[in-house]
PDB file of N, CA and C in Angstrom:
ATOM      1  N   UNK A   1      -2.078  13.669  25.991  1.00  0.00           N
ATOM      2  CA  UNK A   1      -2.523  13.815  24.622  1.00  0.00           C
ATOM      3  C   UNK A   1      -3.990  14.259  24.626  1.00  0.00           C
ATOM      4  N   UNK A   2      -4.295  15.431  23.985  1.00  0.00           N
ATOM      5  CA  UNK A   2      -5.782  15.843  23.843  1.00  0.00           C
ATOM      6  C   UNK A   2      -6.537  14.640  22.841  1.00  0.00           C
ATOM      7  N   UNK A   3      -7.829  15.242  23.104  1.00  0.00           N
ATOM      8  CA  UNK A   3      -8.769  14.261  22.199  1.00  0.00           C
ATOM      9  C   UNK A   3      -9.019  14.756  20.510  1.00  0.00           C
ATOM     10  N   UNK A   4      -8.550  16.117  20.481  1.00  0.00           N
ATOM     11  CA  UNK A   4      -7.977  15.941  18.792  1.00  0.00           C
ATOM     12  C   UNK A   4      -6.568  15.555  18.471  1.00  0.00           C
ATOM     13  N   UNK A   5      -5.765  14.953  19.072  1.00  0.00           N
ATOM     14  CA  UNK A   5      -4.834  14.452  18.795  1.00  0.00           C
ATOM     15  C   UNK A   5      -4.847  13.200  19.042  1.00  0.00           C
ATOM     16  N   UNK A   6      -5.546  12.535  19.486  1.00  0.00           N
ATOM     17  CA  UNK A   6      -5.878  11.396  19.805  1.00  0.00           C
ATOM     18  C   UNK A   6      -6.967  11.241  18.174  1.00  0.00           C
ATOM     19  N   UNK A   7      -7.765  11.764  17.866  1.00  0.00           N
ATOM     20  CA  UNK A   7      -8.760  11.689  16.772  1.00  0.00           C
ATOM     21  C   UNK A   7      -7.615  11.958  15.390  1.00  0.00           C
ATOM     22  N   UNK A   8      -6.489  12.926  15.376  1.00  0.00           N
ATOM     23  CA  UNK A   8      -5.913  12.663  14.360  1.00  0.00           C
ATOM     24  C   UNK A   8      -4.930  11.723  14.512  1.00  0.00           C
ATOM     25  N   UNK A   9      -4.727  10.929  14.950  1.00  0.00           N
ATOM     26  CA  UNK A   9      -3.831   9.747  15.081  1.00  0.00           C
ATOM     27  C   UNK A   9      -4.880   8.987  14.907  1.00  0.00           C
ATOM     28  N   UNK A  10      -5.718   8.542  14.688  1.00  0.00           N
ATOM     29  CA  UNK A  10      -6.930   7.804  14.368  1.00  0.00           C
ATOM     30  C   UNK A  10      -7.504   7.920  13.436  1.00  0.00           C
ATOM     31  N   UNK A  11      -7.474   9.252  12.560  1.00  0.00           N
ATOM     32  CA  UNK A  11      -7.618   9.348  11.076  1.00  0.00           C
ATOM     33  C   UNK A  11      -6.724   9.021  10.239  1.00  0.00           C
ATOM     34  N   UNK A  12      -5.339   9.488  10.607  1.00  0.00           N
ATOM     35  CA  UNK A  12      -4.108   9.139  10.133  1.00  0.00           C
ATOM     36  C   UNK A  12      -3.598   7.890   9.942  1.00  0.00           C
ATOM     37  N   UNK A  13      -3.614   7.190  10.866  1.00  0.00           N
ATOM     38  CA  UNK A  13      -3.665   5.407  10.845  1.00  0.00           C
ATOM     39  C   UNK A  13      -4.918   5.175  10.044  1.00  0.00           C
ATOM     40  N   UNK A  14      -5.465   5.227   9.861  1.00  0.00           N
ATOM     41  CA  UNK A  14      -6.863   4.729   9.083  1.00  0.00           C
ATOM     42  C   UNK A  14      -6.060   4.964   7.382  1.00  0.00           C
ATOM     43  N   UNK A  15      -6.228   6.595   7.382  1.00  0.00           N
ATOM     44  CA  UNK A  15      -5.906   6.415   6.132  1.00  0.00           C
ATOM     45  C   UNK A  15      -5.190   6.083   5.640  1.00  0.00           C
ATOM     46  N   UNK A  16      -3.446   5.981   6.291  1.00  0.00           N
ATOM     47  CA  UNK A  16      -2.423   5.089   6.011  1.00  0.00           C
ATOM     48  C   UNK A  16      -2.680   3.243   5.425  1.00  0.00           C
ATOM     49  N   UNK A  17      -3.858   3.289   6.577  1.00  0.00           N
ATOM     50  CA  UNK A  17      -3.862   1.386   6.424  1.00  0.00           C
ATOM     51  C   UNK A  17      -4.742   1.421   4.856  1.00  0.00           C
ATOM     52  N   UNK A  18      -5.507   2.291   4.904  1.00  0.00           N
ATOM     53  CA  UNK A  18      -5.799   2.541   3.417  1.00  0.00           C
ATOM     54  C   UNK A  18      -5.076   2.662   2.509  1.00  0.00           C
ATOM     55  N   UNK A  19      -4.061   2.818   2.451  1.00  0.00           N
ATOM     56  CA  UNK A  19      -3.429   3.488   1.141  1.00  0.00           C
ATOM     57  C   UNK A  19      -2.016   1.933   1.381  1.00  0.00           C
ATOM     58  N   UNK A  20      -1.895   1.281   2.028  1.00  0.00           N
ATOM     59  CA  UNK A  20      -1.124   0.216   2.212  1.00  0.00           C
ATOM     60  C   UNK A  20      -1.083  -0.141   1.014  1.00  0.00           C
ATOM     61  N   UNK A  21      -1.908  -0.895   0.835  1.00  0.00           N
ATOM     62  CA  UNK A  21      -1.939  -1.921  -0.401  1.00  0.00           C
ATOM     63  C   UNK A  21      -1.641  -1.162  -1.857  1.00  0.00           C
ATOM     64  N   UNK A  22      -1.847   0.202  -1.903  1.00  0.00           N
ATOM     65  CA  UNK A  22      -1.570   0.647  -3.460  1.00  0.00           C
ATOM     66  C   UNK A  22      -0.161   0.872  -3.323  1.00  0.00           C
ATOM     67  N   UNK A  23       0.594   1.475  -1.914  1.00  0.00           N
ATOM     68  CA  UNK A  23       1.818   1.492  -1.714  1.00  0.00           C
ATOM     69  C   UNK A  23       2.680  -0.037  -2.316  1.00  0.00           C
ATOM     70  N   UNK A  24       2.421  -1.392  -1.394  1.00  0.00           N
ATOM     71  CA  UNK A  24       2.686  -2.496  -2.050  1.00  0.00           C
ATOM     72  C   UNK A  24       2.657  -2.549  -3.360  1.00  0.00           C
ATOM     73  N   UNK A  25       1.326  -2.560  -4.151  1.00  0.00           N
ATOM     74  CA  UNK A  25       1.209  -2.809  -5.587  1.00  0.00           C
ATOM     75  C   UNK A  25       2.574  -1.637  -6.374  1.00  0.00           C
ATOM     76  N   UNK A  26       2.139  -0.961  -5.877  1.00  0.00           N
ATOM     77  CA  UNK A  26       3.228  -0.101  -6.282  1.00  0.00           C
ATOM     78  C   UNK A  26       4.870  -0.088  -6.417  1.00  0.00           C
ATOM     79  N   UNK A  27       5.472  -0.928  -5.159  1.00  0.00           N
ATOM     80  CA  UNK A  27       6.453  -1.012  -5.065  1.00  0.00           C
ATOM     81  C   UNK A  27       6.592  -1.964  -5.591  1.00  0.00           C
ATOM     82  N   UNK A  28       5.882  -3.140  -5.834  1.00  0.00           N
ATOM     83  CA  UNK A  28       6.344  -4.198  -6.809  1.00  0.00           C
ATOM     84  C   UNK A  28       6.189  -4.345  -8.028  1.00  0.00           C
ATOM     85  N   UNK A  29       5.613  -3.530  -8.605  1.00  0.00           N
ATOM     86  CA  UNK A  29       5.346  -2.915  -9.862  1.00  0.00           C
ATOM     87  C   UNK A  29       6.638  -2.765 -10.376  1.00  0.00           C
ATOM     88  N   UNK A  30       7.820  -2.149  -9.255  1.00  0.00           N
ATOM     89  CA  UNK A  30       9.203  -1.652  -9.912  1.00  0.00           C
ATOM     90  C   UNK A  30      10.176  -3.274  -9.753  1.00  0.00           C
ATOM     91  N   UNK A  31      10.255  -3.520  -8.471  1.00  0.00           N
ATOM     92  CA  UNK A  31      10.704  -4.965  -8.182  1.00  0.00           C
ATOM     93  C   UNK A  31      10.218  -5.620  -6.925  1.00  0.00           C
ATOM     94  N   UNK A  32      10.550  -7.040  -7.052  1.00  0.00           N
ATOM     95  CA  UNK A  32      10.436  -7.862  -6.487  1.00  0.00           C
ATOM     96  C   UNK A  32      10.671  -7.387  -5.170  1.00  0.00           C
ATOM     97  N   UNK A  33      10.750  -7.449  -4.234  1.00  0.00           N
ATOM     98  CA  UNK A  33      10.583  -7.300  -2.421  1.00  0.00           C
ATOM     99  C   UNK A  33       9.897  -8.331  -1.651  1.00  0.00           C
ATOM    100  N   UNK A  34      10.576  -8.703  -0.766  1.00  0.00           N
ATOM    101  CA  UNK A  34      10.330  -9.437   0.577  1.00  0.00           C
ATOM    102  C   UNK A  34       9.751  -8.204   1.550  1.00  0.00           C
ATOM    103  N   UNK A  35       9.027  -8.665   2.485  1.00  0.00           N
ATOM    104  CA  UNK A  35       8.421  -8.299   3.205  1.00  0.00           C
ATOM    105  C   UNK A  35       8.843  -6.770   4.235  1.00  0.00           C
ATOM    106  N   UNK A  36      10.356  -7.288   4.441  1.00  0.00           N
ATOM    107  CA  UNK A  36      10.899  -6.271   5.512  1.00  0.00           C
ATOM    108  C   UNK A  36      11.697  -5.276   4.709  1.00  0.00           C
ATOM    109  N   UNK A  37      11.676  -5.639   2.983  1.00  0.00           N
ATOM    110  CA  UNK A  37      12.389  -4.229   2.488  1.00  0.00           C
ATOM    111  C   UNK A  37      11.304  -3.600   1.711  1.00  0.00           C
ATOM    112  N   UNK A  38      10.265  -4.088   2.153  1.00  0.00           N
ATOM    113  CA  UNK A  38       8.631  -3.221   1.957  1.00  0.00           C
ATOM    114  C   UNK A  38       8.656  -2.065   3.313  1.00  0.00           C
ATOM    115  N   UNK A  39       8.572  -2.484   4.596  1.00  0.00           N
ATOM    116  CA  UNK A  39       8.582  -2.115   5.725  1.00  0.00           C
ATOM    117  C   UNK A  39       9.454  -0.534   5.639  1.00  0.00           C
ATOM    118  N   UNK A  40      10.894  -0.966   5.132  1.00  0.00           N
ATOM    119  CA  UNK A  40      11.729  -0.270   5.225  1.00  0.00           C
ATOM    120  C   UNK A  40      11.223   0.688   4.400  1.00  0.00           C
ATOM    121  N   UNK A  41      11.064   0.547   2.714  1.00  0.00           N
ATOM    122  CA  UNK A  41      11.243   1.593   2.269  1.00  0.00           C
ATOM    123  C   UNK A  41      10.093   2.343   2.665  1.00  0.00           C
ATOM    124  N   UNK A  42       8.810   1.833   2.765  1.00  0.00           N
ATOM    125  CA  UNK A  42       7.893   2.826   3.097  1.00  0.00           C
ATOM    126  C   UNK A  42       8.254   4.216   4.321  1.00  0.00           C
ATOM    127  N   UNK A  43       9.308   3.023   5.193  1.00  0.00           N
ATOM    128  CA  UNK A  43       9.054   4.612   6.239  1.00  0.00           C
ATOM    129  C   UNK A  43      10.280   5.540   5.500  1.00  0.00           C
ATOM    130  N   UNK A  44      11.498   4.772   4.675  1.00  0.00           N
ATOM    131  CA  UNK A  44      12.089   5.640   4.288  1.00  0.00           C
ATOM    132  C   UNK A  44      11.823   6.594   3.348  1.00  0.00           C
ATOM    133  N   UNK A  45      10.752   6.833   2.507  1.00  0.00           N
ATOM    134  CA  UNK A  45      10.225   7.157   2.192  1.00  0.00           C
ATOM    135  C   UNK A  45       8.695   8.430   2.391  1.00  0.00           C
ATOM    136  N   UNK A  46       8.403   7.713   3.242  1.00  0.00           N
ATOM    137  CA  UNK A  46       6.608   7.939   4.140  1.00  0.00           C
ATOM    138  C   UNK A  46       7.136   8.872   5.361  1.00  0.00           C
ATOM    139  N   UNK A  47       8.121   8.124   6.196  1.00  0.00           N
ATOM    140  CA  UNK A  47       8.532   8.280   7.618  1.00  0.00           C
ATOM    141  C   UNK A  47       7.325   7.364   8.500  1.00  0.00           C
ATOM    142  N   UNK A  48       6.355   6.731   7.496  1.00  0.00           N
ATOM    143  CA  UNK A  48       5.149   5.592   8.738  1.00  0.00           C
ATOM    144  C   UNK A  48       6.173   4.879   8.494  1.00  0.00           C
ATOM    145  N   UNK A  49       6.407   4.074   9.569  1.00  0.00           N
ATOM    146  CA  UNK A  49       6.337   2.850  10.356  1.00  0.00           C
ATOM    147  C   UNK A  49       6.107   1.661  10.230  1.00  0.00           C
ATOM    148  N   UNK A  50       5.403   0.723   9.019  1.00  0.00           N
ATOM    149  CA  UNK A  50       4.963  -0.108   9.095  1.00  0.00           C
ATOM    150  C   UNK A  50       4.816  -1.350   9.580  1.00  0.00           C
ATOM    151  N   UNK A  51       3.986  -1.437  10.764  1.00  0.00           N
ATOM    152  CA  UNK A  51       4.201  -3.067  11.122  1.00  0.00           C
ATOM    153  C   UNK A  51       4.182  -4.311  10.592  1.00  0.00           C
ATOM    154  N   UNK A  52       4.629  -5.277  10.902  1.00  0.00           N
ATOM    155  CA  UNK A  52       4.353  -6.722  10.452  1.00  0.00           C
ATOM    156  C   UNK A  52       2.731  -6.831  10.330  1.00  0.00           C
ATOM    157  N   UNK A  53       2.507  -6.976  11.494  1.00  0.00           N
ATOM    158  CA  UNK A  53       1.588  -6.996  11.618  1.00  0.00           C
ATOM    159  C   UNK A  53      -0.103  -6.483  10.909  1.00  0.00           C
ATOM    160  N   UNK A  54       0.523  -5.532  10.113  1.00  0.00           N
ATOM    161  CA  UNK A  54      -0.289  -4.793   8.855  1.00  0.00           C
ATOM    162  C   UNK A  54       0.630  -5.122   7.536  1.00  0.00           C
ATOM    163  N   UNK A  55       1.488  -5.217   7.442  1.00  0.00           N
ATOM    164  CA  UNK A  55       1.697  -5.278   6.299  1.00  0.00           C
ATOM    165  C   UNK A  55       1.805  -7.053   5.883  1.00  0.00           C
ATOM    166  N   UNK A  56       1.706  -7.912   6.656  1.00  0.00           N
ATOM    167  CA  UNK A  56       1.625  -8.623   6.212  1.00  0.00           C
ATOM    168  C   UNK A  56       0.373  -9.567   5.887  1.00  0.00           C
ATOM    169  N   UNK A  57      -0.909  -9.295   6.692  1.00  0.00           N
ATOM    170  CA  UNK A  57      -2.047  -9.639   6.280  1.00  0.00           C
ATOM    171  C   UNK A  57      -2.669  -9.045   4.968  1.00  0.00           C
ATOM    172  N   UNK A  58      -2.086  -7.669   4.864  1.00  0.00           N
ATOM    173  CA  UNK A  58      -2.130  -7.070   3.444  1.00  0.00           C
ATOM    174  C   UNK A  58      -2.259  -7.930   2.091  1.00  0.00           C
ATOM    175  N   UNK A  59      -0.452  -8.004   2.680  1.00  0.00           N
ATOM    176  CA  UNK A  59      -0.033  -9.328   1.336  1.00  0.00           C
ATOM    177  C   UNK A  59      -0.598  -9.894   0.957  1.00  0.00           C
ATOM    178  N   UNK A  60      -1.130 -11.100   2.507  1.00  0.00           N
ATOM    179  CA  UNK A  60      -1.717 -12.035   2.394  1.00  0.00           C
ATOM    180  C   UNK A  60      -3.403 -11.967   1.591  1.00  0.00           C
ATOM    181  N   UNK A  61      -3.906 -10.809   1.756  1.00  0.00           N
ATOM    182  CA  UNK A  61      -5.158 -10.135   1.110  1.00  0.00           C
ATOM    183  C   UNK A  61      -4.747 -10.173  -0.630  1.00  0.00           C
ATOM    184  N   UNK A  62      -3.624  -9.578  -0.951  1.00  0.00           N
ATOM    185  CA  UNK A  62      -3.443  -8.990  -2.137  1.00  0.00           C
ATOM    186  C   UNK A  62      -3.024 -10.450  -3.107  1.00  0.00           C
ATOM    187  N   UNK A  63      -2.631 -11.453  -1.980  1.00  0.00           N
ATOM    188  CA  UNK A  63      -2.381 -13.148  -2.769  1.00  0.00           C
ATOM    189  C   UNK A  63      -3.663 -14.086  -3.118  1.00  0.00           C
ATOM    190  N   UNK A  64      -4.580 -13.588  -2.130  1.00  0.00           N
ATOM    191  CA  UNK A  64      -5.709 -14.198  -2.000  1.00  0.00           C
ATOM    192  C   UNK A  64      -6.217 -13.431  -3.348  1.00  0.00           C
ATOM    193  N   UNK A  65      -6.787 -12.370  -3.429  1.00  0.00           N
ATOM    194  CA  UNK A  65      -7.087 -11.592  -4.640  1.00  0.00           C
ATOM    195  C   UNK A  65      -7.061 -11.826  -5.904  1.00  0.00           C
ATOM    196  N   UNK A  66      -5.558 -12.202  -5.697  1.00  0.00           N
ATOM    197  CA  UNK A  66      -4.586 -12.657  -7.540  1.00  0.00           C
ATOM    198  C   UNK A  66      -4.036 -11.340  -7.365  1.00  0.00           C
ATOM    199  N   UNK A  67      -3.305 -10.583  -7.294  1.00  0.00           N
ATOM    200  CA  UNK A  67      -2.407  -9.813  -7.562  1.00  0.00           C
ATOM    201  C   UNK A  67      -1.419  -9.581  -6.680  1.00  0.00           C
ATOM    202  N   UNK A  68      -1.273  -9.973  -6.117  1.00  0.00           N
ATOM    203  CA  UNK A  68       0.546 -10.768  -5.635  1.00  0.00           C
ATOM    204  C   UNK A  68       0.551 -12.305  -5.888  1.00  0.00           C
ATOM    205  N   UNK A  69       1.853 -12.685  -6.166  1.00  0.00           N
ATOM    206  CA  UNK A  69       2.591 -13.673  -6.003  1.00  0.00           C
ATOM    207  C   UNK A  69       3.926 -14.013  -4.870  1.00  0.00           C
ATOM    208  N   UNK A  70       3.649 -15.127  -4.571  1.00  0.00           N
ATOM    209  CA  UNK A  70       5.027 -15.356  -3.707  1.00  0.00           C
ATOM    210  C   UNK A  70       5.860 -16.869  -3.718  1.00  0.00           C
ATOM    211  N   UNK A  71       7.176 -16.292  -3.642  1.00  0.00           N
ATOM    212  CA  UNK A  71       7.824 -17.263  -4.118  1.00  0.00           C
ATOM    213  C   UNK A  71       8.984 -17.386  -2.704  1.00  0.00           C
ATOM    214  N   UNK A  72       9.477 -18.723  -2.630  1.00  0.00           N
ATOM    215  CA  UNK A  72      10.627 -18.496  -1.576  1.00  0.00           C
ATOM    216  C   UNK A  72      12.316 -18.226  -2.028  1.00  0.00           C
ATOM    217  N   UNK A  73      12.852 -17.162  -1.834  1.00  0.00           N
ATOM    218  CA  UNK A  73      14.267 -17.227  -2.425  1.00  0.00           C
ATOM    219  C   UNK A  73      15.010 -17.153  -1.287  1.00  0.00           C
ATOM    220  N   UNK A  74      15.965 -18.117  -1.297  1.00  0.00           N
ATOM    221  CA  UNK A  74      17.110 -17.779  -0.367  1.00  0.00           C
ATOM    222  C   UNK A  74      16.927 -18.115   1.019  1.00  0.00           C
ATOM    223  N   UNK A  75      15.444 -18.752   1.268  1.00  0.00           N
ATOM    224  CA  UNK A  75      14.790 -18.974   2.900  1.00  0.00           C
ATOM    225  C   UNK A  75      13.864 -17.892   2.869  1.00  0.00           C
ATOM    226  N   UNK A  76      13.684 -16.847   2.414  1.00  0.00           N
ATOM    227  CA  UNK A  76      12.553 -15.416   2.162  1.00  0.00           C
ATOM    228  C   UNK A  76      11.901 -15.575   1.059  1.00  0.00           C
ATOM    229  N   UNK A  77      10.367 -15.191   1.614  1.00  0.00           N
ATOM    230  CA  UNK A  77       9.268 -14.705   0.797  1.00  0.00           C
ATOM    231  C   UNK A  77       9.615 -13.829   0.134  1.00  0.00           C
ATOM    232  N   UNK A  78       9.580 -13.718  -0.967  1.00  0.00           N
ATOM    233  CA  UNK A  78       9.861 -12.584  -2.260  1.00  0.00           C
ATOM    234  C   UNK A  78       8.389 -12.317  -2.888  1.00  0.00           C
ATOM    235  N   UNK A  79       7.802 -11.227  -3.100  1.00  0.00           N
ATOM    236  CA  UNK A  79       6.370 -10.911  -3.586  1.00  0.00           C
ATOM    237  C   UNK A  79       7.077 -10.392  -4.601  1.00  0.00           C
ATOM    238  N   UNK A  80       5.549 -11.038  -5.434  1.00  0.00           N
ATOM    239  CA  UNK A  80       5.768 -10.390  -7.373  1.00  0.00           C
ATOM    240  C   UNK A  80       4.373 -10.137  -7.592  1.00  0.00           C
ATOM    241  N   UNK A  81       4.448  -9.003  -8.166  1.00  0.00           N
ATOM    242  CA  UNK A  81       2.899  -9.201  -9.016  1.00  0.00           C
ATOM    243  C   UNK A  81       2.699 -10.217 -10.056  1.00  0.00           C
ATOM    244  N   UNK A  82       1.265 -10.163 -10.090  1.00  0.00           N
ATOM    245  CA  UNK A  82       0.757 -11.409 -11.090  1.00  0.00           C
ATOM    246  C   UNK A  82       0.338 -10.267 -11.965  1.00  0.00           C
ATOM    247  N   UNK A  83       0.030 -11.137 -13.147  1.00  0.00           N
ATOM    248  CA  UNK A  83      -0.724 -10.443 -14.590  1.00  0.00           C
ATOM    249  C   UNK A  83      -1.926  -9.341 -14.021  1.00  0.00           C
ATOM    250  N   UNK A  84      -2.724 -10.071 -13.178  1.00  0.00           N
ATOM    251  CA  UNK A  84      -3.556  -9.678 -13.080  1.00  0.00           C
ATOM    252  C   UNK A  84      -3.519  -8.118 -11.723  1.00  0.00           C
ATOM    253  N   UNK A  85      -2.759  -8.106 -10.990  1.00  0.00           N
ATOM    254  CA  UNK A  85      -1.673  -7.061 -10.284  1.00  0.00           C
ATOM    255  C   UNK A  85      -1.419  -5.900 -11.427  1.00  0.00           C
ATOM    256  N   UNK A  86      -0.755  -6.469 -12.246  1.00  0.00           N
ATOM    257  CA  UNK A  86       0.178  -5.456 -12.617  1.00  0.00           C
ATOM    258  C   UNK A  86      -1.053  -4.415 -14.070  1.00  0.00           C
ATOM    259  N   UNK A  87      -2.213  -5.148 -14.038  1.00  0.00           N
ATOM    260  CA  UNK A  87      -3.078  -4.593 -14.854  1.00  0.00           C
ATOM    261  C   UNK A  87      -3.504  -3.740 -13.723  1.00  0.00           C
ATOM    262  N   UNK A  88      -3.751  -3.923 -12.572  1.00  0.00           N
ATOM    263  CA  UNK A  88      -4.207  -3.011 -12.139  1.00  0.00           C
ATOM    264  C   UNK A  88      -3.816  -1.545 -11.598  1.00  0.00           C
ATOM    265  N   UNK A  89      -2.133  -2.135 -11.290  1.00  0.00           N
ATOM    266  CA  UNK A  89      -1.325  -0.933 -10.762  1.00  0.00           C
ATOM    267  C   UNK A  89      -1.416   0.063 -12.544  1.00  0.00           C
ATOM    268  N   UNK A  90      -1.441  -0.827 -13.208  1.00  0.00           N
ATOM    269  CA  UNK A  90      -1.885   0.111 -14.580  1.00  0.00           C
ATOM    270  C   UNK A  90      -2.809   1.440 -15.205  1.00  0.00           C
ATOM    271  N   UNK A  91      -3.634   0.705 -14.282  1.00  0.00           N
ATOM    272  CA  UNK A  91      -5.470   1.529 -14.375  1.00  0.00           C
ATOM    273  C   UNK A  91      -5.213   2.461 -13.017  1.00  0.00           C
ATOM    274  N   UNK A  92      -4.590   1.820 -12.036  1.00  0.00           N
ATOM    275  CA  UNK A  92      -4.248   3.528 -11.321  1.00  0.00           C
ATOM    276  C   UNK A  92      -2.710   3.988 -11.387  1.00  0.00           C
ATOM    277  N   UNK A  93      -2.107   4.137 -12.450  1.00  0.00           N
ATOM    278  CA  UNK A  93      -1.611   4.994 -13.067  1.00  0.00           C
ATOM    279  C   UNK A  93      -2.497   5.648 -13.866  1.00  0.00           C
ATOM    280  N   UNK A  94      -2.925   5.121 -14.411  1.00  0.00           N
ATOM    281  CA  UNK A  94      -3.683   6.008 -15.800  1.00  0.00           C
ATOM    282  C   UNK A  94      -4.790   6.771 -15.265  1.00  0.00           C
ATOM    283  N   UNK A  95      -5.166   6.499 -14.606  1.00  0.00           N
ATOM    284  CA  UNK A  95      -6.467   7.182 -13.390  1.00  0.00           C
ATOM    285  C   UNK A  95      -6.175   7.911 -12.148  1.00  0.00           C
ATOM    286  N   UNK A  96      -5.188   8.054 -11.637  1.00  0.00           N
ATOM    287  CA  UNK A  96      -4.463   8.560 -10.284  1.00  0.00           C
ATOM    288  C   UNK A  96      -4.816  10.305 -10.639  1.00  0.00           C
ATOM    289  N   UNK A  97      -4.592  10.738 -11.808  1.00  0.00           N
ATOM    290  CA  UNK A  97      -4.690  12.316 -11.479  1.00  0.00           C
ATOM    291  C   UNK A  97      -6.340  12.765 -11.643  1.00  0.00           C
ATOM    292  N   UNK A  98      -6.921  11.875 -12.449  1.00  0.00           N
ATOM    293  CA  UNK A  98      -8.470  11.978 -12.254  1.00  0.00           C
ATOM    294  C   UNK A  98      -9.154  11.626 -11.067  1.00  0.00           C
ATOM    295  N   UNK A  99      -8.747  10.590  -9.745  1.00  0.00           N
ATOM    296  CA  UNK A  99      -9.264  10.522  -9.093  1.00  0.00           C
ATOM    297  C   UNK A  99      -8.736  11.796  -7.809  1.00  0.00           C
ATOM    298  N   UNK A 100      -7.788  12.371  -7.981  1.00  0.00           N
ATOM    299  CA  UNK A 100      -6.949  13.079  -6.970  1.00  0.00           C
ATOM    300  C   UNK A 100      -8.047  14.341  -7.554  1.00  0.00           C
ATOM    301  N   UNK A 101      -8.322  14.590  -9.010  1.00  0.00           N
ATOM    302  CA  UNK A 101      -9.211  15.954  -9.446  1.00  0.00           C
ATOM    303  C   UNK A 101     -10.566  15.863  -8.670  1.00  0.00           C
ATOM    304  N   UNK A 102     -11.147  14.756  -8.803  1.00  0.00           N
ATOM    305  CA  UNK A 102     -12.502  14.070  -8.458  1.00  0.00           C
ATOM    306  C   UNK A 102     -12.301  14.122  -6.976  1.00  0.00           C
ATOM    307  N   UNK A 103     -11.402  13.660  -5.677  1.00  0.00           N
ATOM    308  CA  UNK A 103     -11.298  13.900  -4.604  1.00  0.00           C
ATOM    309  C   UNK A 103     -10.983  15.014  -3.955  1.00  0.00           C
ATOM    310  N   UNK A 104     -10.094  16.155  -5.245  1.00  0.00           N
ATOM    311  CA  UNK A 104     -10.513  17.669  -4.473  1.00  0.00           C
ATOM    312  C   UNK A 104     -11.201  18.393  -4.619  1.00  0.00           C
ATOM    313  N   UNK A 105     -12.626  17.685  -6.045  1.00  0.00           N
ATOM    314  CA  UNK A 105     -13.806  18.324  -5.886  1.00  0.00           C
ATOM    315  C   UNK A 105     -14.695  17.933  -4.969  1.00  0.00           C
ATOM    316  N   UNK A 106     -14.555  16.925  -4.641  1.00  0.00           N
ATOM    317  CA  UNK A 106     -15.735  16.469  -3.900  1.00  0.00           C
ATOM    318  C   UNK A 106     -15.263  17.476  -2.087  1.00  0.00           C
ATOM    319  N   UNK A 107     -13.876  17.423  -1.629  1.00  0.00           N
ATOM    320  CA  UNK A 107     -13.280  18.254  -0.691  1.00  0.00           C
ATOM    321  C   UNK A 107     -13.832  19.466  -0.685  1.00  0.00           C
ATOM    322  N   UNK A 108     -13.864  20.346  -1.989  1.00  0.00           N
ATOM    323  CA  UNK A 108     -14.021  21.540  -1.729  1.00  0.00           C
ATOM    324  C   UNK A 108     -15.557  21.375  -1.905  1.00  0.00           C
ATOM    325  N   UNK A 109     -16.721  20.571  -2.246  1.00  0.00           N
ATOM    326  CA  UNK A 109     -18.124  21.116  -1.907  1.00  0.00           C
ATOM    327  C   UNK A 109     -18.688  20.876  -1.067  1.00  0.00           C
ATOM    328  N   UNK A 110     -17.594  19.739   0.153  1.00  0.00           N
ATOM    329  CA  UNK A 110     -18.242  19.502   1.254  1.00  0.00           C
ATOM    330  C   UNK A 110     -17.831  20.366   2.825  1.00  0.00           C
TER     331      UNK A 110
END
């Protein structure tokens, strides 16, 4: 593996682990999900991969926060957004095409 392929697998994971958590907020925005049919749909979806291992300290970030909830159903963690979650997956809906305008201006003057 060269060292720009090594550097874009290192940008790529970065920005993925970035964009984790709006993925989550997002998917529970529609429904409820446990942990491993988070996992799933993302790569079915994405084609990433997601580990336990990232996606679940996530959670654990996004509970600490206030905007997940978790409950046990069935022996499984089930995540829900809270009030305060679902205001936010709100504000980036309503803001998502202004910041995508604002991030391909700032792209094209740098």
């Amino acid at each position: 593996m060269s060292k720009s392929d090594i550097l874009e697998n290192v940008i790529a994971k970065d920005f993925r682990k970035g964009l984790l958590k709006f993925f989550i907020l997002k998917m529970l925005d529609r429904v409820d999900m446990h942990g491993y049919a988070m996992m799933t749909k993302i790569e079915e979806v994405s084609g990433w991969k997601v580990s336990p291992g990232s996606l679940y300290p996530t959670l654990f970030n996004l509970s600490t926060q206030g905007f997940v909830k978790v409950k046990i159903v069935n022996m499984r963690k089930m995540f829900s957004l809270t009030t305060k979650g679902k205001n936010f997956i709100e504000q980036i809906n309503s803001n998502f095409e202004t910041g995508l305008n604002e991030i391909n201006r700032i792209f094209n003057e740098l």
